[in-house]
C-alpha atoms as a PDB file:
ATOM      1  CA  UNK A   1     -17.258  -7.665   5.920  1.00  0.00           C
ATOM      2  CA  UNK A   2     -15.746 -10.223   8.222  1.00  0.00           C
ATOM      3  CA  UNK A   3     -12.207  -8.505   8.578  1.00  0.00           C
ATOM      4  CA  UNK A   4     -14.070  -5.638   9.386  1.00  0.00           C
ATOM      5  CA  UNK A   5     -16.583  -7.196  12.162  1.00  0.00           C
ATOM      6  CA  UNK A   6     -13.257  -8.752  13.711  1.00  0.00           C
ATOM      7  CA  UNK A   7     -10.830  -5.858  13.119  1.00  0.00           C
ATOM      8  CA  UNK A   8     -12.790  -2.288  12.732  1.00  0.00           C
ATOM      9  CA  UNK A   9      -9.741  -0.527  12.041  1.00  0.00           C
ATOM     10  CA  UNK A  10      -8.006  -2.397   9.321  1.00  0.00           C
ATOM     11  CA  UNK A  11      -7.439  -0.173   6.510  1.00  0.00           C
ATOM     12  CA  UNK A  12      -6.914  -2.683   3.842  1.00  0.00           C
ATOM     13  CA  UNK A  13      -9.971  -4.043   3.962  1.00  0.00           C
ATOM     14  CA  UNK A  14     -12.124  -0.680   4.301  1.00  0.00           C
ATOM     15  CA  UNK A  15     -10.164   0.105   0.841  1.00  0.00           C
ATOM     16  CA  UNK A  16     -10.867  -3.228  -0.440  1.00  0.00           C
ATOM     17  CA  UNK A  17     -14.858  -1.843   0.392  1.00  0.00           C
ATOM     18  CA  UNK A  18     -14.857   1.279  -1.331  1.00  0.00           C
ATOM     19  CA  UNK A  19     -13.576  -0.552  -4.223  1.00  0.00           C
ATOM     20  CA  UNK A  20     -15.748  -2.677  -4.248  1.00  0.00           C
ATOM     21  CA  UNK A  21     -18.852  -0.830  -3.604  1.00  0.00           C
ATOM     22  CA  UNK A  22     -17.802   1.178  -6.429  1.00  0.00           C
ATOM     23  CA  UNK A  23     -17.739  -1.552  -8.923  1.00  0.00           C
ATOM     24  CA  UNK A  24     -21.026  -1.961  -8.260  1.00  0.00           C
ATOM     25  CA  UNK A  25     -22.101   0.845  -8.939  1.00  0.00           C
ATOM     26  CA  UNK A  26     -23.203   1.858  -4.746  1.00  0.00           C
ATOM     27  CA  UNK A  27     -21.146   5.099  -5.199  1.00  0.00           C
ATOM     28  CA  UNK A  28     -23.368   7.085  -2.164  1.00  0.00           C
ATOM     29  CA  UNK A  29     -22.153   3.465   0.219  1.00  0.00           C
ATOM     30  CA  UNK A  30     -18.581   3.750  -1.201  1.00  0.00           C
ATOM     31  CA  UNK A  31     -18.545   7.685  -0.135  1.00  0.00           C
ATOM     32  CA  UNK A  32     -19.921   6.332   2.891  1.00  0.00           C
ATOM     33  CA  UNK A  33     -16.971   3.600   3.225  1.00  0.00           C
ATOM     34  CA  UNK A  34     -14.450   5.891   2.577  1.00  0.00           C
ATOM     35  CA  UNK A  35     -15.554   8.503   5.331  1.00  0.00           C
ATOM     36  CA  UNK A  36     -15.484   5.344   7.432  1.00  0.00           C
ATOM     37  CA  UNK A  37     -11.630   4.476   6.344  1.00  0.00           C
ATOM     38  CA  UNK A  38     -10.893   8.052   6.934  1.00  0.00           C
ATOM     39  CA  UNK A  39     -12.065   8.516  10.361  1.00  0.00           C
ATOM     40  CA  UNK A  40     -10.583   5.515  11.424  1.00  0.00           C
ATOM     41  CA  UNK A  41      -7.291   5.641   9.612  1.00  0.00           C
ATOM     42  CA  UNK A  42      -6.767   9.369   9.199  1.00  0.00           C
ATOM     43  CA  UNK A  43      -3.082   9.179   8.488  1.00  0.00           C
ATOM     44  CA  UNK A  44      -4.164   6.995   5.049  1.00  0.00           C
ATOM     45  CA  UNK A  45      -2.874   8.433   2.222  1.00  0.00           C
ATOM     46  CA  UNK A  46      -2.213   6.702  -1.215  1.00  0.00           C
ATOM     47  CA  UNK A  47       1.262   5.376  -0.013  1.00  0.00           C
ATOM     48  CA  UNK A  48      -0.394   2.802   1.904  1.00  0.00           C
ATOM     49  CA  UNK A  49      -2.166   1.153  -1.592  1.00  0.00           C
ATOM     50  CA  UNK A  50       1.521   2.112  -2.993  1.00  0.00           C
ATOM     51  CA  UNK A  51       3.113  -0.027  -0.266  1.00  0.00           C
ATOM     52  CA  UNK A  52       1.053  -3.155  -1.112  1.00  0.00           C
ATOM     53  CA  UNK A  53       3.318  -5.859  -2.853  1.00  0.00           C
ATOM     54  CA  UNK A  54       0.992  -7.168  -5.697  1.00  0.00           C
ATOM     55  CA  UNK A  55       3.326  -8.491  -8.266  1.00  0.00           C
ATOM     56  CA  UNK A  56       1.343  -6.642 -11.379  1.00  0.00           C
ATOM     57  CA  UNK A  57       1.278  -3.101  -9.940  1.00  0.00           C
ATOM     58  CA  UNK A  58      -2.196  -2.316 -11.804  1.00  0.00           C
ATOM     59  CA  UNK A  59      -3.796  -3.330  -8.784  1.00  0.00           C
ATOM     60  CA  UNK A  60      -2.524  -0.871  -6.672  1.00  0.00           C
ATOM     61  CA  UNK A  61      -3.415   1.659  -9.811  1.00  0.00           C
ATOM     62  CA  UNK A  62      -7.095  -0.184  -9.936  1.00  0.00           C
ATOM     63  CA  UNK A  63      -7.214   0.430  -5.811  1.00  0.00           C
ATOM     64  CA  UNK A  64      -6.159   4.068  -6.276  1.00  0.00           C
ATOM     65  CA  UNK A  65      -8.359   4.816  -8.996  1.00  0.00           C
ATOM     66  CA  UNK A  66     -11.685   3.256  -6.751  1.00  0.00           C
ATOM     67  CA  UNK A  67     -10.830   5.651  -3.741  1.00  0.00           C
ATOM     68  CA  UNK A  68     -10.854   8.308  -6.321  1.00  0.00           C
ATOM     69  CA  UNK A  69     -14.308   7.634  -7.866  1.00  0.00           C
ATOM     70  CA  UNK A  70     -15.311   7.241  -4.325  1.00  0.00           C
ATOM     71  CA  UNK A  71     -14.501  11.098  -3.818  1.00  0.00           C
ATOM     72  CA  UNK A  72     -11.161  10.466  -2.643  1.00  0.00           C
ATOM     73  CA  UNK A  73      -8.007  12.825  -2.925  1.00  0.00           C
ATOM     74  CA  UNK A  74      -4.807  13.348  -1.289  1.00  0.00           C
ATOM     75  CA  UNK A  75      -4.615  16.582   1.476  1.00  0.00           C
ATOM     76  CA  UNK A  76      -2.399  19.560  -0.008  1.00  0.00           C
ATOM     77  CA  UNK A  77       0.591  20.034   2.166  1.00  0.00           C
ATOM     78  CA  UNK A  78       1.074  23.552   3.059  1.00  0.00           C
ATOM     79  CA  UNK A  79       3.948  25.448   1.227  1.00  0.00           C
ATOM     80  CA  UNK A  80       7.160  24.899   3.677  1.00  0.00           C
ATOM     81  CA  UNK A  81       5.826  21.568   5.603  1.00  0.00           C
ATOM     82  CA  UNK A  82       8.774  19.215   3.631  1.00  0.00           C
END
């Protein structure tokens, strides 16, 4: 909560959120966190969790799998856009 007071629009953090209000079960406040890292990061995509350098890469799976109980899911890119 204190990244977030000092730096609104640090995505890492707002992940770290969702995640976390999902573990505890606050799945309507983790929808709520992830509209929040949305709006304010609307380029974020899973590449960013897949960027993170954690040693053992099951937390990047453990991050992943959080924004996805939290309603999350990568856009469809249209047929021809690369």
């Amino acid at each position: 909560e204190k990244s977030l007071r000092l730096r609104p629009g640090y995505w890492y953090a707002r992940a770290i959120a969702v995640c976390a209000h999902v573990l505890r079960g606050e799945l309507e406040v983790a929808r709520q966190a992830l509209g929040e890292l949305l709006a304010r990061c609307p380029s974020f995509s899973e590449k960013h969790i897949e960027w993170l350098p954690f040693t053992d890469r099951k937390w990047n799976a453990y991050l992943i799998d959080g924004l996805r109980m939290a309603g999350y899911s990568e856009p469809r890119r249209k047929f021809g856009s690369g």
